[in-house]
Protein backbone atom coordinates (compact mmCIF):
# COMPACT_ATOMS: atom_id res chain seq x y z
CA UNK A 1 -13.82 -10.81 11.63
CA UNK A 2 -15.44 -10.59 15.28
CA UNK A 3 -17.03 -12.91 17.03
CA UNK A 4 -20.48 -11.58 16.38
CA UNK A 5 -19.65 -11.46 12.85
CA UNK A 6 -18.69 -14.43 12.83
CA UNK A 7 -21.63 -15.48 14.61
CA UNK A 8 -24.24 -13.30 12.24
CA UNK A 9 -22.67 -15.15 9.25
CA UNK A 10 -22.84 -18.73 10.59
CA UNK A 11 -26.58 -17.88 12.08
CA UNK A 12 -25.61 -19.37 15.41
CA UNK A 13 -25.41 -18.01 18.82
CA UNK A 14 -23.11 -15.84 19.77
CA UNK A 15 -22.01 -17.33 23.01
CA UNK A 16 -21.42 -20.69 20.69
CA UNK A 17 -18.71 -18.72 18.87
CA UNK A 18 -17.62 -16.87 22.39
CA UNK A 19 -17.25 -20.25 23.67
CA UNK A 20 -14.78 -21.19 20.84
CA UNK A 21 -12.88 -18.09 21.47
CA UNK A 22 -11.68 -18.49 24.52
CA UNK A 23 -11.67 -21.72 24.91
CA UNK A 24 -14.09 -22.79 27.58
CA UNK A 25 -14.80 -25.58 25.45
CA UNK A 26 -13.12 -28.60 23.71
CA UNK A 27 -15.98 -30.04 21.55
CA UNK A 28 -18.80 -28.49 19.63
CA UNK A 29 -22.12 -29.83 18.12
CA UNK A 30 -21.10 -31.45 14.58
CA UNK A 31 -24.33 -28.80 13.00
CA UNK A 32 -22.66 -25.58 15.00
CA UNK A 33 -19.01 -26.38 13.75
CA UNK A 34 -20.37 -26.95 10.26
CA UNK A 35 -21.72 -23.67 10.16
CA UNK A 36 -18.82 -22.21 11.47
CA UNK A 37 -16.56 -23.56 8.91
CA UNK A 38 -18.51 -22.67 6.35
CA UNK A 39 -18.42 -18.89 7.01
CA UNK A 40 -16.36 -17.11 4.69
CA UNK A 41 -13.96 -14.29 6.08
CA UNK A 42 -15.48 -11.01 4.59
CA UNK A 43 -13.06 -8.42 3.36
CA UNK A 44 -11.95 -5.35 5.98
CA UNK A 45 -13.12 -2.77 3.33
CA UNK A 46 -16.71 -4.54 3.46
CA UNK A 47 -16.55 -4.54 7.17
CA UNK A 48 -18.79 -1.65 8.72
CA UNK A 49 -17.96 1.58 7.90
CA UNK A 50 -17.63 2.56 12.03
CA UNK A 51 -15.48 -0.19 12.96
CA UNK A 52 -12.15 0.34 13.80
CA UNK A 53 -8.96 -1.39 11.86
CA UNK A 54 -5.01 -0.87 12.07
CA UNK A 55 -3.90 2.15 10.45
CA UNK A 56 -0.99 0.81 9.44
CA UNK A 57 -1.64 0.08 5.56
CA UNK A 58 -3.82 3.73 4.70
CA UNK A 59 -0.73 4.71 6.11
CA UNK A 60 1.67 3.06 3.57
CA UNK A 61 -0.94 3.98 0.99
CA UNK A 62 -0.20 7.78 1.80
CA UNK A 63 3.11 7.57 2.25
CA UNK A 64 3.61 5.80 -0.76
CA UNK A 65 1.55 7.97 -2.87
CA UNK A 66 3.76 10.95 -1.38
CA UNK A 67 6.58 8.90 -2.40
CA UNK A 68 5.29 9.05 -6.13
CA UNK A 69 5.32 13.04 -5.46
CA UNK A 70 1.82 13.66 -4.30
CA UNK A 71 1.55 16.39 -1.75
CA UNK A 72 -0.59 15.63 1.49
CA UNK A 73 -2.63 18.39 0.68
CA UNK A 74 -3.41 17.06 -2.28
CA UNK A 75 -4.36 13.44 -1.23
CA UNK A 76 -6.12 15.26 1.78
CA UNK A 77 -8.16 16.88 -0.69
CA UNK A 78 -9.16 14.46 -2.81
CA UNK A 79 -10.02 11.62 0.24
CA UNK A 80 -12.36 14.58 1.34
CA UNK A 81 -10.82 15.48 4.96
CA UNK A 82 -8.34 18.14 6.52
CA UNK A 83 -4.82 17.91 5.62
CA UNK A 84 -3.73 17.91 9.30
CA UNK A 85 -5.79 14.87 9.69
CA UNK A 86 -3.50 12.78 7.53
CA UNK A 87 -0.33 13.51 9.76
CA UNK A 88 -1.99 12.39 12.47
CA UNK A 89 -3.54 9.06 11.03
CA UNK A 90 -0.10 8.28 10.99
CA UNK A 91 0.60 8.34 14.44
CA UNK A 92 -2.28 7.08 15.48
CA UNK A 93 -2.50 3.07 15.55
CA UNK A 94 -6.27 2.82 14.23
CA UNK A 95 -8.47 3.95 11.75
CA UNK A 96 -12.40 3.84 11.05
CA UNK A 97 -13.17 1.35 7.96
CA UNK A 98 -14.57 4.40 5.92
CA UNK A 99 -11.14 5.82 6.40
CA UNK A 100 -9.29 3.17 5.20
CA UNK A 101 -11.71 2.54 2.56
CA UNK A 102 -11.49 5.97 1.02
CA UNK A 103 -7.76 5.92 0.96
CA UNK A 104 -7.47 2.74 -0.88
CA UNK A 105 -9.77 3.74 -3.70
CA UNK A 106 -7.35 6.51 -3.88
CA UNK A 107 -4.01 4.28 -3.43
CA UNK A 108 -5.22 2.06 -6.21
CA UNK A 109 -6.18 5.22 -8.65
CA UNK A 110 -3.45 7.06 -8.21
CA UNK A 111 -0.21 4.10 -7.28
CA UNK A 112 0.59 3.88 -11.18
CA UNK A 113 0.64 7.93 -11.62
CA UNK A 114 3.57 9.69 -10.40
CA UNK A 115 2.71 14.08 -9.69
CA UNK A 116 3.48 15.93 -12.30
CA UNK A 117 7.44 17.34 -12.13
CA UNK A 118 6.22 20.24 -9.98
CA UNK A 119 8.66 22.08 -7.20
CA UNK A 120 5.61 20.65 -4.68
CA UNK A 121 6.31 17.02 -5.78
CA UNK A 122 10.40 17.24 -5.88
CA UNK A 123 9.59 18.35 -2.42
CA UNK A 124 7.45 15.42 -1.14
CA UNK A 125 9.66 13.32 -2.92
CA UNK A 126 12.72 14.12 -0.89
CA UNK A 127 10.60 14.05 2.15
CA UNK A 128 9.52 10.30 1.91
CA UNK A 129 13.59 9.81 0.77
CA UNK A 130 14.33 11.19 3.99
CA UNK A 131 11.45 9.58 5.63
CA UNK A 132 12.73 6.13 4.50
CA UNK A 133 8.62 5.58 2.83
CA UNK A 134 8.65 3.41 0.08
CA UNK A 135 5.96 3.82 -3.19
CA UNK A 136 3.83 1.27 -4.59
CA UNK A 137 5.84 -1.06 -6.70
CA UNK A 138 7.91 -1.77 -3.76
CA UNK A 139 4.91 -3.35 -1.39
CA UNK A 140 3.58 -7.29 -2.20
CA UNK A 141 1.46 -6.71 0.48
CA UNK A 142 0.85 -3.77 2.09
CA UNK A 143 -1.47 -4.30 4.51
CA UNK A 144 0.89 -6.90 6.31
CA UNK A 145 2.51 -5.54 9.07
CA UNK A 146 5.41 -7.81 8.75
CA UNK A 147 5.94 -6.78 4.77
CA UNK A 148 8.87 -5.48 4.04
CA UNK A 149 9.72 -3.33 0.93
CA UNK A 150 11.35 -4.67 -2.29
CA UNK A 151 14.61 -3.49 -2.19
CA UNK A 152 16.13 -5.47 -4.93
CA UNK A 153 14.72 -4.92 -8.40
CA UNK A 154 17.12 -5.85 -11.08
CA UNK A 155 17.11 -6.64 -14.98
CA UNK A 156 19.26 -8.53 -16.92
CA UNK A 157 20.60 -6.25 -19.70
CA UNK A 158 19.11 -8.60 -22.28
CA UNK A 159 15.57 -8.29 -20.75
CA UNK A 160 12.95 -7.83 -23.09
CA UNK A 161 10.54 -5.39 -21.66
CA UNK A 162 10.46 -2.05 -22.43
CA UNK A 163 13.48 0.27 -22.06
CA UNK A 164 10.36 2.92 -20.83
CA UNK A 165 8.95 0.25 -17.87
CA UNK A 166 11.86 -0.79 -16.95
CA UNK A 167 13.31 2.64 -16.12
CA UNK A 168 9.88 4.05 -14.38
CA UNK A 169 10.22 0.56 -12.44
CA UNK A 170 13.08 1.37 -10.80
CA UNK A 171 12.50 4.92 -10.23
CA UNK A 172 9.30 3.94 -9.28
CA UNK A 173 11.38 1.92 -6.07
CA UNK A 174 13.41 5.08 -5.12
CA UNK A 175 16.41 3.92 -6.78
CA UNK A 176 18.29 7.23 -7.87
CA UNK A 177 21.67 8.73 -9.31
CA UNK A 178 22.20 7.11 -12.78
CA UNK A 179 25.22 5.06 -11.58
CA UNK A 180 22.61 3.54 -9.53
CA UNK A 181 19.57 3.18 -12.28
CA UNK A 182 22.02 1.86 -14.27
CA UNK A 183 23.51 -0.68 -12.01
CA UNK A 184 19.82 -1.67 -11.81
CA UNK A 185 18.81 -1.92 -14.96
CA UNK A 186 22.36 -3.88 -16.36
CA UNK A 187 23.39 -1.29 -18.65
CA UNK A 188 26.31 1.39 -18.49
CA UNK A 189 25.35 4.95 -17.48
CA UNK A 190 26.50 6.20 -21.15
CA UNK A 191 23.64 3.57 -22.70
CA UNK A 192 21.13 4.84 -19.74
CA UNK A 193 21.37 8.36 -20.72
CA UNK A 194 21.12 7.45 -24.44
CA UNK A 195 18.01 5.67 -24.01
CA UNK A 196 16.74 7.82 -21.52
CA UNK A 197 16.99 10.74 -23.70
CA UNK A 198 15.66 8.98 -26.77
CA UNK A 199 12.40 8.02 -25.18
CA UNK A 200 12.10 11.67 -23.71
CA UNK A 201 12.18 10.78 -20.00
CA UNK A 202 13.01 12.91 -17.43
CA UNK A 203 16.04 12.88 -14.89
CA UNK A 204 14.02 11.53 -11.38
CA UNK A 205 14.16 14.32 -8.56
């Protein structure tokens, strides 16, 4: 939150909270810093629309998305801007909170659908392989610069979720090349491809 924000919420002067920031001051009135504590931090997506916030998780959010197999073009399309402009969102450190807003309603639509098994997504799936961009399942927090991806899902082999979640989980991560699934999952490659075949799932591109 800014300062004015900060201010607007607490209904104080701005130059109280100014002040505060930069710390031209070592005491407040007890009524001011009451006020102050009392404000509750408001959510970047409620910000307004105009201001500007790090780009850095609507990037994830595409990248991940591509990672499930969605073409830019396609979440360019359905965010409602050019495709070129996505490219270039990621290079650039900020974007507007309208931005950002509109490509988390379509992160959190979207992050438990992988593309259809099109040519198109094989293709953007390779390209966030190569890229090194991680999908959904693998973020706790993606807006956190410092977050780093989950690299290390594993099931026991007597787990007792689903054969079906369990698999998509760890496809889901990137994990690929049955030796490696199955490693994963605690089974042997022969039992993978049994009980991959049995609930009709496909081979991951």
């Amino acid at each position: 939150m800014s300062g004015t924000c900060i201010a607007d919420h607490a209904d104080v002067a701005f130059s109280e909270v100014y002040h505060i920031i930069r710390g031209d001051r070592t005491y407040v009135l007890s009524d001011v810093a009451r006020k102050i504590l009392a404000v509750e931090p408001v959510p970047m997506f409620e910000w307004s629309p105009g201001r500007q916030v790090p780009s850095i998780g609507s990037a994830r959010r595409i990248q991940a998305l591509v990672a499930l197999g969605h073409t830019q073009a396609d979440l360019a399309a359905e965010i409602g801007c050019y495709e070129n402009r996505i490219p270039r969102m990621m290079r650039q450190p900020f974007v507007t909170v309208a931005f950002a807003r509109d490509v988390d309603a379509l992160y959190r639509r979207l992050m438990f659908t992988p593309a259809p098994d099109t040519l198109a997504a094989r293709r953007s799936r390779q390209r966030a392989q190569r890229a090194g961009w991680w999908p959904p399942l693998a973020w706790e927090d993606i807006d956190d610069p410092a977050e780093k991806p989950e690299r290390k899902l594993r099931y026991r082999a007597n787990s007792v979720a689903p054969f079906d979640d369990r698999y998509q989980d760890v496809v889901a991560i990137g994990v690929r090349g049955d030796a490696n699934i199955a490693e994963r999952l605690g089974i042997s490659e022969v039992s993978l491809r049994t009980m991959r075949s049995r609930a009709g799932l496909a081979v991951p591109a």
